[in-house]
PDB file of N, CA and C in Angstrom:
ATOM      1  N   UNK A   1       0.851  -1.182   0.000  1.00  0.00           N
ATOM      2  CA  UNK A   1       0.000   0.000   0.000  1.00  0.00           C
ATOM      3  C   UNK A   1       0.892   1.240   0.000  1.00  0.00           C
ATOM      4  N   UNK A   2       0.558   1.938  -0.667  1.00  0.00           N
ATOM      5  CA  UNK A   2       1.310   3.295  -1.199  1.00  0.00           C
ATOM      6  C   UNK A   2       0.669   4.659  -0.330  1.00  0.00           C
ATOM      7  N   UNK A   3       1.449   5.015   0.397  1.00  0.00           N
ATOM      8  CA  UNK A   3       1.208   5.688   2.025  1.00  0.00           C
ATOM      9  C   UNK A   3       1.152   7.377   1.553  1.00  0.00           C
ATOM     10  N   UNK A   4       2.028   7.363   0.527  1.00  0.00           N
ATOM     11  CA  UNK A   4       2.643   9.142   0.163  1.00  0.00           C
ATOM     12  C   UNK A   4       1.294   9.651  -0.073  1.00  0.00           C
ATOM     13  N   UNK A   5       0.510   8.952  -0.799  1.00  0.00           N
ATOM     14  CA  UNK A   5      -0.839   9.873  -0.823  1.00  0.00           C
ATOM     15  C   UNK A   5      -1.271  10.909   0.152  1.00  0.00           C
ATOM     16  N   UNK A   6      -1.606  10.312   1.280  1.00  0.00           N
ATOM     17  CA  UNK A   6      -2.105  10.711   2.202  1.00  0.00           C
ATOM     18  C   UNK A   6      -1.503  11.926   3.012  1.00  0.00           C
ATOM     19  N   UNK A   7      -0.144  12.100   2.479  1.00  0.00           N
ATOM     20  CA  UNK A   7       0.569  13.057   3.447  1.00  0.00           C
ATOM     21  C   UNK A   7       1.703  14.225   2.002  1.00  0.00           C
ATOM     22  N   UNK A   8       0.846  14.004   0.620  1.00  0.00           N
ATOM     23  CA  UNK A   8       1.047  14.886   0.133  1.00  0.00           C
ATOM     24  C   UNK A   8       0.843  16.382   0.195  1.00  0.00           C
ATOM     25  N   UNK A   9      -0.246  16.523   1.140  1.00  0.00           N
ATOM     26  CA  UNK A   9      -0.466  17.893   1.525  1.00  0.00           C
ATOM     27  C   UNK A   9       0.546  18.764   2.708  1.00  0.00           C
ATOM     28  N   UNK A  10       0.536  17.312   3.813  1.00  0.00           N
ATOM     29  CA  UNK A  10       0.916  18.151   4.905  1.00  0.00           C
ATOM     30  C   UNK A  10       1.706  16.845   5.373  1.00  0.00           C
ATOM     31  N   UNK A  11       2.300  17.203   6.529  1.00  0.00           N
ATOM     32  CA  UNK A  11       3.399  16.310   7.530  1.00  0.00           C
ATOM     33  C   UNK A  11       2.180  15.461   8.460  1.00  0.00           C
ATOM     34  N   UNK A  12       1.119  15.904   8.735  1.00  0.00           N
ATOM     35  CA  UNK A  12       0.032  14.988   9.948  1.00  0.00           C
ATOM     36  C   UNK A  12      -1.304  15.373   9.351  1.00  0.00           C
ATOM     37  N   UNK A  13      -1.766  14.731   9.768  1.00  0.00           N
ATOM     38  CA  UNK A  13      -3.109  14.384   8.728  1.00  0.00           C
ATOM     39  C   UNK A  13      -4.596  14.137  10.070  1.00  0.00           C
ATOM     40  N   UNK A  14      -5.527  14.797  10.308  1.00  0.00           N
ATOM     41  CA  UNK A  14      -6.505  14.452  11.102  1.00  0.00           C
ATOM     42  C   UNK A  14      -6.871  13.042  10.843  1.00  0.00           C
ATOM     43  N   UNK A  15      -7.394  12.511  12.098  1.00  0.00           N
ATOM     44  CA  UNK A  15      -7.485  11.377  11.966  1.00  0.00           C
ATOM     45  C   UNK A  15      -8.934  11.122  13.100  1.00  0.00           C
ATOM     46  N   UNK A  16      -9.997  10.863  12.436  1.00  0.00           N
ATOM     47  CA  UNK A  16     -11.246  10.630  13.391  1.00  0.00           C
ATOM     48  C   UNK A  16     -11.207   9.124  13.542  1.00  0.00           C
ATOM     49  N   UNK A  17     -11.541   9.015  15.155  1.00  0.00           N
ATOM     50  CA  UNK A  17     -12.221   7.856  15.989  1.00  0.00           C
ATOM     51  C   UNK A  17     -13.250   7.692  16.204  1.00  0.00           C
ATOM     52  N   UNK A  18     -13.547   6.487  15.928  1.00  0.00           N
ATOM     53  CA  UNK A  18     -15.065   6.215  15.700  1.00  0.00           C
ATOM     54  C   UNK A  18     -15.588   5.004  16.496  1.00  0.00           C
ATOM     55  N   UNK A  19     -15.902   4.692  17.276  1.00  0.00           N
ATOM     56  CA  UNK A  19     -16.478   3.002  17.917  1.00  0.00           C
ATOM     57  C   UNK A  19     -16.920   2.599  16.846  1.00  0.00           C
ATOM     58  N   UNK A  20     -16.835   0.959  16.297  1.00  0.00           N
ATOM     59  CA  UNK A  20     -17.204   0.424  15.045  1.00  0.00           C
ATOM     60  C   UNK A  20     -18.564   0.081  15.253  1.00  0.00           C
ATOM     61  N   UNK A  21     -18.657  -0.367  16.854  1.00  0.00           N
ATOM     62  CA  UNK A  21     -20.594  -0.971  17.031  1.00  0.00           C
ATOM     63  C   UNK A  21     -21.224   0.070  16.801  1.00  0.00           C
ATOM     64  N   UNK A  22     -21.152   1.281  17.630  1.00  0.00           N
ATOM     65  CA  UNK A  22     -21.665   2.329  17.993  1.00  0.00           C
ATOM     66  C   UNK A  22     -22.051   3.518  17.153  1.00  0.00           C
ATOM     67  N   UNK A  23     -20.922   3.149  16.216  1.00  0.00           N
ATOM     68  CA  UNK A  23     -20.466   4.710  15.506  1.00  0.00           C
ATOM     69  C   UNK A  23     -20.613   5.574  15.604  1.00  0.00           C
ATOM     70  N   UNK A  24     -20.208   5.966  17.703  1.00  0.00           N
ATOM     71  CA  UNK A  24     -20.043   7.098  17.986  1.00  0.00           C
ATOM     72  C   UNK A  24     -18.673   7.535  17.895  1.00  0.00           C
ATOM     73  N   UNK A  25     -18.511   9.210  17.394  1.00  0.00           N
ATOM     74  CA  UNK A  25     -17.181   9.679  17.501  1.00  0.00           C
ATOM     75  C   UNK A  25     -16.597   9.489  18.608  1.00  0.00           C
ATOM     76  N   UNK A  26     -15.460   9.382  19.170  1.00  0.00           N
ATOM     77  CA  UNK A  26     -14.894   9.243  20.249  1.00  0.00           C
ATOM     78  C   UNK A  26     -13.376  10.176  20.208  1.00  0.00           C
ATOM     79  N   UNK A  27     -13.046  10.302  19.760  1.00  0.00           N
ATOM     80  CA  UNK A  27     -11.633  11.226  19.334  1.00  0.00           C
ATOM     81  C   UNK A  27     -11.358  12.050  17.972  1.00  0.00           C
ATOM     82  N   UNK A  28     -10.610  12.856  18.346  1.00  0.00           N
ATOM     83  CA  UNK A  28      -9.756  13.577  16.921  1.00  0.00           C
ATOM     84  C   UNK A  28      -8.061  13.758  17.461  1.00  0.00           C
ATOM     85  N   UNK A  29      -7.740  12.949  16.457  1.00  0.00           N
ATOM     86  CA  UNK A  29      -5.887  13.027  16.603  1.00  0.00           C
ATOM     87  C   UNK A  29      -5.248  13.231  15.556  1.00  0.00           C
ATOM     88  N   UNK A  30      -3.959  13.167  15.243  1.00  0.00           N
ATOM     89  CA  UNK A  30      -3.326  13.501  14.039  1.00  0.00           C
ATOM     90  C   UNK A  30      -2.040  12.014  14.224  1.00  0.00           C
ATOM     91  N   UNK A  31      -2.110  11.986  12.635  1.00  0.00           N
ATOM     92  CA  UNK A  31      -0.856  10.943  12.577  1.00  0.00           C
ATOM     93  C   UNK A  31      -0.343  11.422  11.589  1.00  0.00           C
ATOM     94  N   UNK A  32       0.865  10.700  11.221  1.00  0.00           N
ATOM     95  CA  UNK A  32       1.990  11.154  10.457  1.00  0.00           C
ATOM     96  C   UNK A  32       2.420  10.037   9.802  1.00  0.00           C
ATOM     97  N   UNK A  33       3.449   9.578   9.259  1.00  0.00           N
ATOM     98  CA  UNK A  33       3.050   8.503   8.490  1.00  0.00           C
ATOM     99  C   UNK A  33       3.936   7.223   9.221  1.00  0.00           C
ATOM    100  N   UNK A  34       4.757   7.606  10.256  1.00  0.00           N
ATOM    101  CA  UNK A  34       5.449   6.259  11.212  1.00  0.00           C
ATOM    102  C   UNK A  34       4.055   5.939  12.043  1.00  0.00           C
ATOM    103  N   UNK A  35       3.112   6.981  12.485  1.00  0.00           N
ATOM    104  CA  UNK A  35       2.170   6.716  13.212  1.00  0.00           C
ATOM    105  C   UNK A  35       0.828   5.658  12.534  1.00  0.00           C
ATOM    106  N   UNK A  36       0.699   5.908  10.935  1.00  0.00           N
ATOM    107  CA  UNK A  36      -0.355   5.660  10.604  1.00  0.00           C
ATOM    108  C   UNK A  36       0.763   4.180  10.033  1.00  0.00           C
ATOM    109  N   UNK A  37       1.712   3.941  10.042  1.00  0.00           N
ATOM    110  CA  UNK A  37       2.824   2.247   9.233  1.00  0.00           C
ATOM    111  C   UNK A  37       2.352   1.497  10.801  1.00  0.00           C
ATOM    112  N   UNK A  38       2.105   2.422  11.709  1.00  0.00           N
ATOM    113  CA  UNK A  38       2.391   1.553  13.780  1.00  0.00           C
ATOM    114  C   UNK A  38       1.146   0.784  13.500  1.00  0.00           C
ATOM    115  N   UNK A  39      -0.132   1.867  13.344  1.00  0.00           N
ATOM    116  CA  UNK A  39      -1.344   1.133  13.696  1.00  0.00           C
ATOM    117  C   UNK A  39      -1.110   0.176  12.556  1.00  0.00           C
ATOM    118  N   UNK A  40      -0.672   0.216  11.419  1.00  0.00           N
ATOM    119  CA  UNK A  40      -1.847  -0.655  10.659  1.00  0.00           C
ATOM    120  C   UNK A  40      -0.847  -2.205  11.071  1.00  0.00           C
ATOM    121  N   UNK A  41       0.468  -1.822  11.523  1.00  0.00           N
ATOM    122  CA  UNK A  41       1.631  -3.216  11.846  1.00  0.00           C
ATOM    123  C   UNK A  41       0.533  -3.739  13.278  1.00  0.00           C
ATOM    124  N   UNK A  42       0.372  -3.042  13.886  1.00  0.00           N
ATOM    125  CA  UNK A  42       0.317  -3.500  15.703  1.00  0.00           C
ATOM    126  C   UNK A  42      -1.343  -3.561  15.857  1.00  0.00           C
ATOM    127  N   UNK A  43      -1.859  -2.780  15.268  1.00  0.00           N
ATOM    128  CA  UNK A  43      -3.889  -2.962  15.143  1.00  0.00           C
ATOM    129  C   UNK A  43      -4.020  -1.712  16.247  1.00  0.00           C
ATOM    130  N   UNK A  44      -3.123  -1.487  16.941  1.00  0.00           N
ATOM    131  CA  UNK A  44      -3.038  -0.369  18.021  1.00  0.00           C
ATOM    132  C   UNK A  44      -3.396   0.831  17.955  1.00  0.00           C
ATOM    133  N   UNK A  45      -4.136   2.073  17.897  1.00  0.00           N
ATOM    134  CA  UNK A  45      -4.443   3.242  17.238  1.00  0.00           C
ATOM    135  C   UNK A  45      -3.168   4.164  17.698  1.00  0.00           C
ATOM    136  N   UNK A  46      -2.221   4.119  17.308  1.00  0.00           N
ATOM    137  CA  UNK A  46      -1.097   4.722  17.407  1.00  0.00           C
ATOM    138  C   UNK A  46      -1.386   6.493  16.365  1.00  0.00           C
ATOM    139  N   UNK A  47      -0.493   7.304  17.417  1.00  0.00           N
ATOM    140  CA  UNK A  47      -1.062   8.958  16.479  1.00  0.00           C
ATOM    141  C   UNK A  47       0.044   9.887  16.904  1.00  0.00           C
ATOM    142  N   UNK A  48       0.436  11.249  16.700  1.00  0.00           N
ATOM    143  CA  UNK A  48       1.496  11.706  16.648  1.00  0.00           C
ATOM    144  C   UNK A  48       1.475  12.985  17.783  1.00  0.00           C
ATOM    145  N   UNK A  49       1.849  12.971  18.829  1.00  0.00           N
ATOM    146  CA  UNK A  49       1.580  13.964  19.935  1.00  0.00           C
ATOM    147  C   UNK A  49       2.070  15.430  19.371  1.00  0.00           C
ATOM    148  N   UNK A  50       1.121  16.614  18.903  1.00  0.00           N
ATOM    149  CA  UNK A  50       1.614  17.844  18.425  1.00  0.00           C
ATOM    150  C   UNK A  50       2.356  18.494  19.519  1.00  0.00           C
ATOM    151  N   UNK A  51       1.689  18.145  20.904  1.00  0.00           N
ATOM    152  CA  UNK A  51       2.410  19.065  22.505  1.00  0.00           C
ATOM    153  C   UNK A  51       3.847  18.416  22.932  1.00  0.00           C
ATOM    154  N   UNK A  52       3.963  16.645  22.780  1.00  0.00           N
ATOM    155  CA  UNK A  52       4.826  16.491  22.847  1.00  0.00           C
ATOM    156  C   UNK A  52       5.871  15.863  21.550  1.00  0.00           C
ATOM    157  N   UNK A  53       5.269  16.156  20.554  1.00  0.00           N
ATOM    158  CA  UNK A  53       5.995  15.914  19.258  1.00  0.00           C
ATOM    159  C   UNK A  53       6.877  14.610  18.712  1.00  0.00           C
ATOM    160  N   UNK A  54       5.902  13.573  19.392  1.00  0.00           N
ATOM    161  CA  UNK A  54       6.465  12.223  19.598  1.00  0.00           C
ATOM    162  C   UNK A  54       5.456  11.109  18.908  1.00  0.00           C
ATOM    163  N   UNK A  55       5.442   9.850  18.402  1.00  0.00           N
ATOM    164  CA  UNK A  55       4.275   9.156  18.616  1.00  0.00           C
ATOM    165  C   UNK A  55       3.984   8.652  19.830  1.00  0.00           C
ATOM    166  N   UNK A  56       2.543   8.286  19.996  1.00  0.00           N
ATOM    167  CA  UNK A  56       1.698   7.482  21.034  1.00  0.00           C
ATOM    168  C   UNK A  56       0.675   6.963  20.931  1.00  0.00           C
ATOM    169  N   UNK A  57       1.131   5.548  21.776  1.00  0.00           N
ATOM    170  CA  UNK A  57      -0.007   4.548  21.334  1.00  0.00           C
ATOM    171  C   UNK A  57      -1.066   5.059  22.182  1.00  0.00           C
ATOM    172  N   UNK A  58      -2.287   5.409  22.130  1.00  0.00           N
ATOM    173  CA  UNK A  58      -3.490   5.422  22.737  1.00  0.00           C
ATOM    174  C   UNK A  58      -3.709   4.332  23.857  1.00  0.00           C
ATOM    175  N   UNK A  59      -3.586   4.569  25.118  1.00  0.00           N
ATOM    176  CA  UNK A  59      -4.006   3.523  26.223  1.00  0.00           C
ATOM    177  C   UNK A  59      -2.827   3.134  26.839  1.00  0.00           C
ATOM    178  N   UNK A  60      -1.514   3.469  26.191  1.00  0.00           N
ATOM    179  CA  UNK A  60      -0.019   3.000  26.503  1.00  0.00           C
ATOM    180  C   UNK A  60       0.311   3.501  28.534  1.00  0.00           C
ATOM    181  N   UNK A  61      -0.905   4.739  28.416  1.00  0.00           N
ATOM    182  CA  UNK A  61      -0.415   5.128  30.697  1.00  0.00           C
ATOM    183  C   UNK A  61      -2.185   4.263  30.827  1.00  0.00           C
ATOM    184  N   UNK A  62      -3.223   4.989  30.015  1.00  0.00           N
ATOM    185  CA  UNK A  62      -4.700   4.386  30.880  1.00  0.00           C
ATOM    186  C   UNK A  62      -4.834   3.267  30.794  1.00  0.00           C
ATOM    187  N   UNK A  63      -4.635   2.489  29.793  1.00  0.00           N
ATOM    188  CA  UNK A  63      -4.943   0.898  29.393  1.00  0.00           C
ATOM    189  C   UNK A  63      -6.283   1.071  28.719  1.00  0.00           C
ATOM    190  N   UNK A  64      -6.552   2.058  28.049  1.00  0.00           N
ATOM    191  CA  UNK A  64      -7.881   1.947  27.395  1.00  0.00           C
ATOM    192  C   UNK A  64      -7.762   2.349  25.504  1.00  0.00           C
ATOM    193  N   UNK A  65      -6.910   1.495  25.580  1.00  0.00           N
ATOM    194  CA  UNK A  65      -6.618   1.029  23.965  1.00  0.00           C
ATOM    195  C   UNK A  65      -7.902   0.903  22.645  1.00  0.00           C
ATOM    196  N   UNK A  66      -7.275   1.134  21.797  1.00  0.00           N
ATOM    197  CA  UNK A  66      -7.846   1.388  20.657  1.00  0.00           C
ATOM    198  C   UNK A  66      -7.665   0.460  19.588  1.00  0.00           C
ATOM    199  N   UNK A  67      -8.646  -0.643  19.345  1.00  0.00           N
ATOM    200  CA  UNK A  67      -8.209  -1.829  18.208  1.00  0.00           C
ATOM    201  C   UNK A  67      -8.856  -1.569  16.827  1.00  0.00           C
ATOM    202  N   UNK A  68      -7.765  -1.495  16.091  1.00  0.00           N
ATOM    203  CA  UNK A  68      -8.428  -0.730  15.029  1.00  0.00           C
ATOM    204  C   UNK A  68      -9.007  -2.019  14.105  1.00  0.00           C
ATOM    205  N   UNK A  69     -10.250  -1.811  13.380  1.00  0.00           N
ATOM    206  CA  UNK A  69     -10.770  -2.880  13.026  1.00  0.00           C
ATOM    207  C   UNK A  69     -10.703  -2.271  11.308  1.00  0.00           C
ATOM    208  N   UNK A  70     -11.130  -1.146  11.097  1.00  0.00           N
ATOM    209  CA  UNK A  70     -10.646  -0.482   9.612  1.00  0.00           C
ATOM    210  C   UNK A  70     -10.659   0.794   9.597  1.00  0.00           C
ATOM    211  N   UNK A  71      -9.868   0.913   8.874  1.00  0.00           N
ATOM    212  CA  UNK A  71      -9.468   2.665   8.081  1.00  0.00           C
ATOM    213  C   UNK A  71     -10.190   2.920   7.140  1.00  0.00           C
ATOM    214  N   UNK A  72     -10.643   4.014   7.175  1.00  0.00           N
ATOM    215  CA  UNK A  72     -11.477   4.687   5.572  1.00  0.00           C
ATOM    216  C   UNK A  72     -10.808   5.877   5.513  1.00  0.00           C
ATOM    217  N   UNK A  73     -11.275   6.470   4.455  1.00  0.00           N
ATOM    218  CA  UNK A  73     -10.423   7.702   3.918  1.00  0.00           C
ATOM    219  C   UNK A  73     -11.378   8.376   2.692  1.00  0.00           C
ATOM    220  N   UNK A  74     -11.325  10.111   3.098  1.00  0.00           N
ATOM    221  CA  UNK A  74     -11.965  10.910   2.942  1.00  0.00           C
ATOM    222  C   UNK A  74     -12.017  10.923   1.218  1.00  0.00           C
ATOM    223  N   UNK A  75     -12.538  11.872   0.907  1.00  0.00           N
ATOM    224  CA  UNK A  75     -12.408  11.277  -1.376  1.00  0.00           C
ATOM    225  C   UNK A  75     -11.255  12.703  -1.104  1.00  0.00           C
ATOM    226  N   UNK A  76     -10.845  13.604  -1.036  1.00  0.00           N
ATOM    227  CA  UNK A  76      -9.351  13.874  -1.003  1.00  0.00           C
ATOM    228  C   UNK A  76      -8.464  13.868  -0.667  1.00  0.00           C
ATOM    229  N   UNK A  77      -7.721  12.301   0.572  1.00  0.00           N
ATOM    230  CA  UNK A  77      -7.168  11.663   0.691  1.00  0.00           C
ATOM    231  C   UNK A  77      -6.317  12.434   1.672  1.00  0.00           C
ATOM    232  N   UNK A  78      -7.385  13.317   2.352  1.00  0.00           N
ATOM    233  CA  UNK A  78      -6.345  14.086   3.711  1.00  0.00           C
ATOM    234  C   UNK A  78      -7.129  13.995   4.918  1.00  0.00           C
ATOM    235  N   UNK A  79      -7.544  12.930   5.337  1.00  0.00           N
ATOM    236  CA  UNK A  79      -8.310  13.114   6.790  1.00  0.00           C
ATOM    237  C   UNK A  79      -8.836  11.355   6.922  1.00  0.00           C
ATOM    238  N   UNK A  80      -8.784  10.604   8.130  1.00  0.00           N
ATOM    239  CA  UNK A  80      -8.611   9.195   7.652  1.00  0.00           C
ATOM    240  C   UNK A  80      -9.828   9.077   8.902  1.00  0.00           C
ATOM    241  N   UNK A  81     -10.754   8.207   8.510  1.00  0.00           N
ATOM    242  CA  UNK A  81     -11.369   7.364   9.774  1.00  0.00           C
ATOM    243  C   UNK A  81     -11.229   6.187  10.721  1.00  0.00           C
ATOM    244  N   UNK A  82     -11.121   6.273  11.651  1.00  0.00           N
ATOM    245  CA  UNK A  82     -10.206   4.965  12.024  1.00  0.00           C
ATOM    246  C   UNK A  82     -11.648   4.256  12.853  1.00  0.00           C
ATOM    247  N   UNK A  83     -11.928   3.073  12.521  1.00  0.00           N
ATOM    248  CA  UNK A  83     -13.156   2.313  13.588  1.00  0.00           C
ATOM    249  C   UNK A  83     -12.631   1.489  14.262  1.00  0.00           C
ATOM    250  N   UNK A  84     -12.637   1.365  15.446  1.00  0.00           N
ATOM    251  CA  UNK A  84     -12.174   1.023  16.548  1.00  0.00           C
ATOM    252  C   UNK A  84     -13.336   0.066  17.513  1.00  0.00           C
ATOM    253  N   UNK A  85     -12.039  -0.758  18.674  1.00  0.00           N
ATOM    254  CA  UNK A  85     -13.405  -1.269  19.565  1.00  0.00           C
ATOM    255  C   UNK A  85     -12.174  -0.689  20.623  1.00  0.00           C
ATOM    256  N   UNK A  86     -12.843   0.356  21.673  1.00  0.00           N
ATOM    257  CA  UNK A  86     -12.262   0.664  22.656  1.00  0.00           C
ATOM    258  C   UNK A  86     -12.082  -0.068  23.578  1.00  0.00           C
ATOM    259  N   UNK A  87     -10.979  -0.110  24.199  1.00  0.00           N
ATOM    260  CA  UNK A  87     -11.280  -0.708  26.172  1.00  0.00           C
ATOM    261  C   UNK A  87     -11.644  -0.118  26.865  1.00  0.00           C
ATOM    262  N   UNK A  88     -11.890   1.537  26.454  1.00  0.00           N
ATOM    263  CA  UNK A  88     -12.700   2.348  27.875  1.00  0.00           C
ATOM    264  C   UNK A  88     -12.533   3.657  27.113  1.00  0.00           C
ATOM    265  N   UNK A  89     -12.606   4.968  27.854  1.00  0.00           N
ATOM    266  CA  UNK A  89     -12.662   6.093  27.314  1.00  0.00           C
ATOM    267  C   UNK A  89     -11.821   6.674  26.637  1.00  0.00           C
ATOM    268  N   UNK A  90     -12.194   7.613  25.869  1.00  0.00           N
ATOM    269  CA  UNK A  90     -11.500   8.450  24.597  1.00  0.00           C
ATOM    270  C   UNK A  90     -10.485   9.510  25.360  1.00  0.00           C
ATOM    271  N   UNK A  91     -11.384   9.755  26.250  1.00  0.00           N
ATOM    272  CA  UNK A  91     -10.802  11.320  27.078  1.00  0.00           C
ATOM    273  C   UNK A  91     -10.186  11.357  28.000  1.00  0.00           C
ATOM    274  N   UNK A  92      -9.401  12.343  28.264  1.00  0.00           N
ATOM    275  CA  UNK A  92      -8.483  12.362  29.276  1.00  0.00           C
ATOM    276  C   UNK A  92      -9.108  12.358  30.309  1.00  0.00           C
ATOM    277  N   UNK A  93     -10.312  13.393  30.256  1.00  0.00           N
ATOM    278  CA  UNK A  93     -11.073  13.342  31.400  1.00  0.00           C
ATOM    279  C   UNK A  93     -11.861  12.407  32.105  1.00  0.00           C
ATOM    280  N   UNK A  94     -11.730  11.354  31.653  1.00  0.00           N
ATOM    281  CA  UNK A  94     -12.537  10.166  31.882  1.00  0.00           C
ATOM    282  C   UNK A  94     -13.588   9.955  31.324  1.00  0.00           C
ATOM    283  N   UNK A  95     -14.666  10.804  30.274  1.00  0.00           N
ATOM    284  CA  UNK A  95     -15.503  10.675  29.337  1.00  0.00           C
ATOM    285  C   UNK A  95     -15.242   9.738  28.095  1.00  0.00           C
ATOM    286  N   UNK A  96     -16.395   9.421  27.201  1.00  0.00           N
ATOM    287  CA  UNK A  96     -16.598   7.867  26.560  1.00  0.00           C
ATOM    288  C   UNK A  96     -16.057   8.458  25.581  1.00  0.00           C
ATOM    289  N   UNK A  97     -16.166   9.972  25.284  1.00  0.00           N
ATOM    290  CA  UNK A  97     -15.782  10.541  24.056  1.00  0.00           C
ATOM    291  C   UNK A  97     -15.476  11.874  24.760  1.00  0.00           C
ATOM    292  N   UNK A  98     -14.299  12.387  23.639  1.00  0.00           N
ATOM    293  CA  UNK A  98     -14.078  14.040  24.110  1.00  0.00           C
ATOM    294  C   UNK A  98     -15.109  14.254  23.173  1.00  0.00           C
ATOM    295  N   UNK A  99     -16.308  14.209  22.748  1.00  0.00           N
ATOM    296  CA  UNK A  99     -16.959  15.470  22.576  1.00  0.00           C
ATOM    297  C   UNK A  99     -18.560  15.429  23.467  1.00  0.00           C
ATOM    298  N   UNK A 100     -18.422  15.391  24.464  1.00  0.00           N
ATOM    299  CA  UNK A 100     -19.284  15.233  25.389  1.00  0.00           C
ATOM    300  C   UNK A 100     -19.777  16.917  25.869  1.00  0.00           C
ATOM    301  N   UNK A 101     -19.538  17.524  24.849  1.00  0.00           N
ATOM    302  CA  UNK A 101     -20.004  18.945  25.469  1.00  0.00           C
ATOM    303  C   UNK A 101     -20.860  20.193  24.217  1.00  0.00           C
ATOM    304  N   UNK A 102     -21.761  20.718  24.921  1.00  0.00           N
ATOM    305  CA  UNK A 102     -22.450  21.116  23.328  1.00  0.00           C
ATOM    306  C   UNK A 102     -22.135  22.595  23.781  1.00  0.00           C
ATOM    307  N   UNK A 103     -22.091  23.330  22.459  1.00  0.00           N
ATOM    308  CA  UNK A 103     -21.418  24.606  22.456  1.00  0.00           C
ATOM    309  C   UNK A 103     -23.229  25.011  22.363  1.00  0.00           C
ATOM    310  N   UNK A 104     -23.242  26.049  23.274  1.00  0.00           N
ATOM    311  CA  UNK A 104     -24.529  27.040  23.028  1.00  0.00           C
ATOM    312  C   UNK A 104     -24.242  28.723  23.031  1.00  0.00           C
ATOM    313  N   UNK A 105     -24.615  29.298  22.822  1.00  0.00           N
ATOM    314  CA  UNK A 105     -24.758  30.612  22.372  1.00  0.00           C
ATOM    315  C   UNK A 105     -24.424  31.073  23.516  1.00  0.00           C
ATOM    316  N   UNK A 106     -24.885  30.863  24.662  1.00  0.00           N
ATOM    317  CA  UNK A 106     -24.216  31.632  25.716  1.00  0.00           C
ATOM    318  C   UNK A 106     -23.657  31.056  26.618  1.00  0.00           C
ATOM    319  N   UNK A 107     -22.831  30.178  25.963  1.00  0.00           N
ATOM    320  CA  UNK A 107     -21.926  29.111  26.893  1.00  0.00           C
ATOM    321  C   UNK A 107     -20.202  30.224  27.020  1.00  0.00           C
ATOM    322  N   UNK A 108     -20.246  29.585  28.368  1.00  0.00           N
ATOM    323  CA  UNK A 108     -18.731  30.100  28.979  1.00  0.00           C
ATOM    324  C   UNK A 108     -17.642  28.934  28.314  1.00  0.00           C
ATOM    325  N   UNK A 109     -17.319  28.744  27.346  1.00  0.00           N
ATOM    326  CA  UNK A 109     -16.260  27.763  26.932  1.00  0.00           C
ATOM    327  C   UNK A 109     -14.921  27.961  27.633  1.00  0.00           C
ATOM    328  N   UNK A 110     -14.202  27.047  28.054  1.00  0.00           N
ATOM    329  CA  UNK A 110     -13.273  26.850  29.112  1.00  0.00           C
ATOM    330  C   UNK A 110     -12.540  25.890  28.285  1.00  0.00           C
ATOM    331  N   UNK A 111     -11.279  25.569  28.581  1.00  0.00           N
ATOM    332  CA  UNK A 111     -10.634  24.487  28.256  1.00  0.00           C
ATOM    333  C   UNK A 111     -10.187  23.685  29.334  1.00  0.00           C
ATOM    334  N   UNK A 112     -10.140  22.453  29.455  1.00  0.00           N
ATOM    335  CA  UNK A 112      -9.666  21.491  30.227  1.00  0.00           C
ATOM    336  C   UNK A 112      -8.543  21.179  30.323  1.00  0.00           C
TER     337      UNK A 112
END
């Protein structure tokens, strides 16, 4: 499989998580292309830390790993879906998914 596609635009590439039963979103990460050769070798959802500029396997400190069951990919070949069966939550915060929060018009948005 011929990888350059995907990272003709840019160096890291968004990458959505998805539960495969559920097909609820559960994450947004970025990989790069040692990150996106890890998962597809190890099944592991492996992705590329922008804060600490490293790869990481997902679940490697929580134990709530990411088995990737298939990849899809967007029709201009820059943003990848990854379906997954989790061992537990997406979020740092202990939520099933980081997007557990709805933006309203007169919401105080905060970051965590």
């Amino acid at each position: 499989m011929n990888l350059d596609i995907f990272f003709e635009k840019s160096d890291l590439i968004p990458a959505i998580v998805q539960e495969n039963a559920t097909k609820e979103v559960l994450m947004l990460a970025y990989m790069n292309r040692a990150s996106l050769e890890q998962t597809l070798k190890t099944g592991l959802c492996t992705f590329f830390s922008r804060s600490r500029q490293k790869l990481w396997t997902k679940g490697e400190t929580s134990g709530n790993f990411q088995h990737l069951k298939e990849i899809r990919y967007d029709c201009d070949c820059d943003t990848l879906l990854l379906l997954v069966e989790a061992d537990g939550p997406a979020c740092h915060t202990g939520q099933r998914t980081c997007f557990y929060r709805e933006l309203k018009e007169d919401s105080d948005v905060k970051r965590q």
